[in-house]
Each structure stands twice: as C-alpha cells, then as structure tokens.
Protein backbone atom coordinates (compact mmCIF):
# COMPACT_ATOMS: atom_id res chain seq x y z
CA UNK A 1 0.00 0.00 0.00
CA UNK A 2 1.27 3.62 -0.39
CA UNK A 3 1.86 5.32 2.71
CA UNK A 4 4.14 8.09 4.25
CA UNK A 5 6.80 8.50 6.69
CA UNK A 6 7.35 10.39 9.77
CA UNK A 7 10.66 11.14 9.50
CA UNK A 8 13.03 13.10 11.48
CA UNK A 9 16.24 12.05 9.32
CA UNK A 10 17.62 10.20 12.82
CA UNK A 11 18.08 6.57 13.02
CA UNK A 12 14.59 5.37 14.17
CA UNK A 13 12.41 6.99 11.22
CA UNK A 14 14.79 6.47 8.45
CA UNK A 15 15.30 2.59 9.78
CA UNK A 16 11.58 2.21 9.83
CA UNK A 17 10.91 3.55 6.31
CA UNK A 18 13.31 1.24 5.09
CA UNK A 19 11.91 -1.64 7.01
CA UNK A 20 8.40 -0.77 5.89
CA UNK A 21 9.11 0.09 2.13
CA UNK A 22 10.31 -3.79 1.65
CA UNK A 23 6.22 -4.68 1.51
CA UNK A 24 4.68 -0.94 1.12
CA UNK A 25 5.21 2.12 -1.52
CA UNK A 26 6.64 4.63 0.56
CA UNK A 27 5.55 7.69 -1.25
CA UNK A 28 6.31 10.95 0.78
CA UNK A 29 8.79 11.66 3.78
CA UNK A 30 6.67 13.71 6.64
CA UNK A 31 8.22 16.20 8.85
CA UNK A 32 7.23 17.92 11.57
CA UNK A 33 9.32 20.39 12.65
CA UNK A 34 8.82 22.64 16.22
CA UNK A 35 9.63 25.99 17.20
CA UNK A 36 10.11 24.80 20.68
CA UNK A 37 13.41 22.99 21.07
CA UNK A 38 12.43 20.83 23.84
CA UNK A 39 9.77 19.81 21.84
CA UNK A 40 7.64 16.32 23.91
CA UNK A 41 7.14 14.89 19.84
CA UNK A 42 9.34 15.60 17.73
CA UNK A 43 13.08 15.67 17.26
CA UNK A 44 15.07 19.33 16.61
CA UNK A 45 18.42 19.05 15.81
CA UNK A 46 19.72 17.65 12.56
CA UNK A 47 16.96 19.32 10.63
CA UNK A 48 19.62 21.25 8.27
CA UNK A 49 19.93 17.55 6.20
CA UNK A 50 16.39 16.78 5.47
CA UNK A 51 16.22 18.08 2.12
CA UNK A 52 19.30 16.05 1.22
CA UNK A 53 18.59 13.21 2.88
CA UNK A 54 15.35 12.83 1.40
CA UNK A 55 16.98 13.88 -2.55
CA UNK A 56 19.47 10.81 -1.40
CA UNK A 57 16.28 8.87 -0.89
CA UNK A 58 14.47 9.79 -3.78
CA UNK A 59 11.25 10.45 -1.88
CA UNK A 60 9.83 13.43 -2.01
CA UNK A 61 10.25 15.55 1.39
CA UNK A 62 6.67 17.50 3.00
CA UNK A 63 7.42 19.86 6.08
CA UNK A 64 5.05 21.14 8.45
CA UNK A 65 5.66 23.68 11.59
CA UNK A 66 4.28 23.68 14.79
CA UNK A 67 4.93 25.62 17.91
CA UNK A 68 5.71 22.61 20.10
CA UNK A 69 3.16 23.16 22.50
CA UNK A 70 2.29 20.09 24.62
CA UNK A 71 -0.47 18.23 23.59
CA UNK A 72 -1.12 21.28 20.81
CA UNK A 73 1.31 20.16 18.76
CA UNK A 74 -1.26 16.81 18.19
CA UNK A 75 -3.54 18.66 16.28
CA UNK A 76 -1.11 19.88 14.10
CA UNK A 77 0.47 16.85 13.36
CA UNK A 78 -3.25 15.27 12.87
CA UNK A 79 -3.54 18.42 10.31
CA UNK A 80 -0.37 17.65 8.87
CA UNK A 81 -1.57 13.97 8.08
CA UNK A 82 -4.65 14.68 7.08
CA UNK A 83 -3.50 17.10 4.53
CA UNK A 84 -1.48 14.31 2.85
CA UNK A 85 -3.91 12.02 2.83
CA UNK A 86 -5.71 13.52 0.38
CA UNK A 87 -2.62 14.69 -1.46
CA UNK A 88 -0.84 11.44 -1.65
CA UNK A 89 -3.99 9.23 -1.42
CA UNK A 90 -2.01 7.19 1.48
CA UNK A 91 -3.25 4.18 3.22
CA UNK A 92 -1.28 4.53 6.37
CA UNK A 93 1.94 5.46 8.15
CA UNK A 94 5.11 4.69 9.29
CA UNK A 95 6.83 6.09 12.63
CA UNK A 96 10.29 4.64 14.41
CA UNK A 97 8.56 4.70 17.65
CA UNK A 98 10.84 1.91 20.37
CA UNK A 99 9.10 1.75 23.18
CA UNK A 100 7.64 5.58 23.98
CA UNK A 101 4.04 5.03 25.07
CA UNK A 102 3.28 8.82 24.79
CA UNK A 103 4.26 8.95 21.26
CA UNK A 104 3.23 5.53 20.47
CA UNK A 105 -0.53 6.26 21.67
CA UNK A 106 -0.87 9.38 20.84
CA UNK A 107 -0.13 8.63 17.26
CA UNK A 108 -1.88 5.86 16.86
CA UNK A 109 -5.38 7.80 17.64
CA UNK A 110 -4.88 9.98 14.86
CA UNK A 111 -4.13 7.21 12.61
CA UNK A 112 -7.42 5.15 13.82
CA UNK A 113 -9.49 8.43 13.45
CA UNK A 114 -8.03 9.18 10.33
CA UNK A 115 -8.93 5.44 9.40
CA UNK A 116 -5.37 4.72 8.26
CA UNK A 117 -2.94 1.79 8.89
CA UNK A 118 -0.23 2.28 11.72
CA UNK A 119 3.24 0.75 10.71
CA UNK A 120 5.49 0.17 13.70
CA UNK A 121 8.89 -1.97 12.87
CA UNK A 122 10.45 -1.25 15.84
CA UNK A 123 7.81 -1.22 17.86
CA UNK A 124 9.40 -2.98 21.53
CA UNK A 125 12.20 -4.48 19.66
CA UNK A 126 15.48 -5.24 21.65
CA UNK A 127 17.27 -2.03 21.14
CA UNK A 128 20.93 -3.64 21.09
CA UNK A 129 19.70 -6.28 18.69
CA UNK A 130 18.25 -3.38 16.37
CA UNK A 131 21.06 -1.01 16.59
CA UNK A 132 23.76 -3.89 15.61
CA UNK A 133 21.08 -4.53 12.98
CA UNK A 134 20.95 -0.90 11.60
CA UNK A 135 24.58 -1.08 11.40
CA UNK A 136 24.89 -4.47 9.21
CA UNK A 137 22.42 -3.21 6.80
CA UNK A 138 24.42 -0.35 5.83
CA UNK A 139 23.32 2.71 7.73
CA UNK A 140 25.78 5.11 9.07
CA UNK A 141 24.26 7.55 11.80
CA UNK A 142 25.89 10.15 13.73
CA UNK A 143 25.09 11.69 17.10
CA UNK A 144 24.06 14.92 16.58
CA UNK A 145 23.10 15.92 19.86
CA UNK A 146 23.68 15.05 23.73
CA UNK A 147 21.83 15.50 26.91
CA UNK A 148 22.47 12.90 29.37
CA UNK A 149 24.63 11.84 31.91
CA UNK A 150 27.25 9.63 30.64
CA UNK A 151 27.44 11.26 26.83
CA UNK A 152 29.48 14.28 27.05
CA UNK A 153 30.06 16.23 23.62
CA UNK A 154 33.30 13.77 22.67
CA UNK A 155 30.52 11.92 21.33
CA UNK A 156 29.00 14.51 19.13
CA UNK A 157 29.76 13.81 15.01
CA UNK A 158 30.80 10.29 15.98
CA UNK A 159 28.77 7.15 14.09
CA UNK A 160 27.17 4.49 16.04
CA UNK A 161 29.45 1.68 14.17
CA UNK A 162 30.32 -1.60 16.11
CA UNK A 163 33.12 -0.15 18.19
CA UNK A 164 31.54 3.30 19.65
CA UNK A 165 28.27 0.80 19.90
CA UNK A 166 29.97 -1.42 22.41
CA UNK A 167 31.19 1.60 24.08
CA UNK A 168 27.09 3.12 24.07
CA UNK A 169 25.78 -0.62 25.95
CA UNK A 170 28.91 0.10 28.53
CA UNK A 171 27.46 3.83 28.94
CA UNK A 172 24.37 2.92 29.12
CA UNK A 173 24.44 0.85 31.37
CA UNK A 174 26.60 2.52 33.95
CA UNK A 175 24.36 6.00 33.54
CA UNK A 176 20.89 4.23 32.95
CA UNK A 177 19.99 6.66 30.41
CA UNK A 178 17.89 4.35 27.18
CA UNK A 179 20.24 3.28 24.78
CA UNK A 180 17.90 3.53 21.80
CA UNK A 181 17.90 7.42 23.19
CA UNK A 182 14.09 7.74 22.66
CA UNK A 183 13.69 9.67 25.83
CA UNK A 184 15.96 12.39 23.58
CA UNK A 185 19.33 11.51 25.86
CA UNK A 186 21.25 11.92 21.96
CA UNK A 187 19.64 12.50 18.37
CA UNK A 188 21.29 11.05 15.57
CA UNK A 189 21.35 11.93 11.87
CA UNK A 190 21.79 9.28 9.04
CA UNK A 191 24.65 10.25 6.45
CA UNK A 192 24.41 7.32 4.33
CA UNK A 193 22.27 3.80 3.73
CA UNK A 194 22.08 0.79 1.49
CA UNK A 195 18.77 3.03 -0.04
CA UNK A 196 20.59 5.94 -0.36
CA UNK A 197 21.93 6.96 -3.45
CA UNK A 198 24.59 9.35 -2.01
CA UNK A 199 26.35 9.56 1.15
CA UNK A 200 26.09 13.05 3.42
CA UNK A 201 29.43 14.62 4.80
CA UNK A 202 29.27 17.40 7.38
CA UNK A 203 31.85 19.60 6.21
CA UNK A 204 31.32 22.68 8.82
CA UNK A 205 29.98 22.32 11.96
CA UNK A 206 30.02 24.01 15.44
CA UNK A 207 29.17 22.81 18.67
CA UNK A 208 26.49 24.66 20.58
CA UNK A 209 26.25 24.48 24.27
CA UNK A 210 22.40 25.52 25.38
CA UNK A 211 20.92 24.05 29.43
CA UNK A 212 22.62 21.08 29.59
CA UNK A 213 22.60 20.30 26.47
CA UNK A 214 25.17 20.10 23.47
CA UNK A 215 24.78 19.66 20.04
CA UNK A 216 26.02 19.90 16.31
CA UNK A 217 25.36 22.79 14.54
CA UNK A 218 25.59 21.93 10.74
CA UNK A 219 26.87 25.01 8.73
CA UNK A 220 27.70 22.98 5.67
CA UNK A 221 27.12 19.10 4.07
CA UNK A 222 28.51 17.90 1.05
CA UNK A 223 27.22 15.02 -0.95
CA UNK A 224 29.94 11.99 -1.46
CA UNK A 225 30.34 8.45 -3.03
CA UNK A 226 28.54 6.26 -0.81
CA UNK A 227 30.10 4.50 1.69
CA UNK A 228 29.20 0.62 0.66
C-alpha cells in the first residue's frame, strides 16, 4: 500500500521507512518540525539535512511547523496527516517509535481516526539487537546531539558503528539513560544507507552548548560516493 513516513532524518524513522518500504510504496517523507526545542514529539536538531537526505532517498520531502506546545502540537500533526492524505492518497503510516508510550498512543489515535494503517517496525524491539542490525544493513548515523549523563560532547559527530556501539551498551548501562535514546538523551542523523543513493558529509559544523545540552550545529554538508 502507499503510505508516508514520519521522519526526522535520525536513526529510528529512516530505519523504519526502510523496514516498511520492503512490503509498502513509501511515497512521501513527513516532517514535523517545532519551534520549541524541547519539543515532547518531535526531534530538533539535525533538521539542516532533510532536504538532502530525502533527494538521497528519492522520496519526495513534505514539512510542516508547529509551535511545540504540549499536547497542541497533536492537532497539528493530525492536520499535517490529514492534509497528505488527500494529497498522496495514502493508506497509512510509518513512525520509528521503540518503546515511547506517549508517542506511540498518541499517534496511533490519529491514525485510527483518520482510518489509516499504523506501521510500527520497531515497535518494543530489543534495542541492542536493532542497533547492531541498523549497522549491518548499511546505515551510518551520527550523534548529533547530547543531553544525558554519561554522553558528554566527545561523542558529538561520531557514528554508532560496532566499536563506539559497544562503548554506548557500557554507557548505558553505567548512567541508565535508554540506549535507543528515545527519551531524547542523543539524536542522531543518518549520512548514508544501502537506499541511499549518495552519502552526506558534514563539512562545517560548530558545537552549541544551550541548558545542559550540546549539540552539532551543521553550517555545511557535502554530498559523497557512498560508503558501501
């Protein structure tokens, strides 16, 4: 069936869409993107990619503000979807939810109102399992952003490949923040994929220190040879 994807351009969403488009027609990438940067929904840092990422994945890319208001933001997104719907003529949706109950439900009750399919493939998967799995199908993701205990800004720019993965259970484990980061402890941008038909390299970047937080920002991204 044709559907769309939420997609932030992290690791979850752009895992998912591939997952999903094996048996569906994944027809548009969705974004919702929030004013507030502490936003309860949606991921905020990495955003600077999107339109390459998505030109890498030869979907075509729909954006769609909102001010990041808790609970507001809902009925934007539930605008958002509606509104490509009937532009795309989709039968459901695809989100990289892990185990987020807030997100999880809350999404799903716009899809069921909206009386279209909910497509979860990572959906209370073992998050070691799928991140070793991300990284033998080809993806490359970087950390893009930190905010936890245990991942100071050493880690920002770095890939989650098998060695700094290792290090991530270790961390993890020691700081009990959730390694699959869904609880926004790091965000992650993908530079490259097996259904990619480019690879993304940051070529300028900062890092930005802002309450606890650090994070990349992305002055400038080049498009190279793919990786594999």
């Amino acid at each position: 069936m044709k559907i769309g994807a939420l997609f932030t351009g992290g690791k979850d969403s752009t895992y998912s869409a591939f997952l999903a488009g094996k048996d569906n027609d994944v027809v548009c990438l969705m974004n919702m993107y929030s004013e507030n940067k502490d936003s309860y929904m949606f991921h905020t840092v990495g955003d600077k990619l999107l339109e390459m990422q998505a030109d890498a994945l030869s979907i075509p890319l729909e954006r769609h503000k909102t001010k990041g208001i808790k609970e507001e933001e809902l009925f934007d997104l539930r605008n958002f979807i509606s509104d490509i719907k009937e532009r795309y003529n989709i039968e459901g949706i695809v989100s990289g939810a892990l185990a987020s109950e807030y997100q999880y439900n809350r999404i799903n009750t716009i899809l069921k109102d909206l009386n279209l399919a909910s497509i979860t493939p990572l959906w209370h998967v073992d998050i070691e399992s799928y991140l070793n799995d991300l990284i033998k199908n080809g993806f490359h993701a970087i950390i893009v952003s930190v905010s936890a205990e245990g991942l100071d800004e050493s880690w920002l720019g770095k890939e989650i490949n098998s060695e700094n993965l290792a290090k991530l259970v270790e961390l993890s484990k020691k700081y009990r923040f959730n390694l699959g980061f869904e609880g926004g402890e790091a965000e992650t941008a993908v530079i490259d994929g097996p259904n990619f038909k480019y690879g993304i390299k940051i070529e300028k970047s900062s890092v930005v220190k802002d309450e606890g937080k650090a994070y990349l920002n992305i002055e400038k991204a080049v498009k190279v040879e793919k990786k594999n």
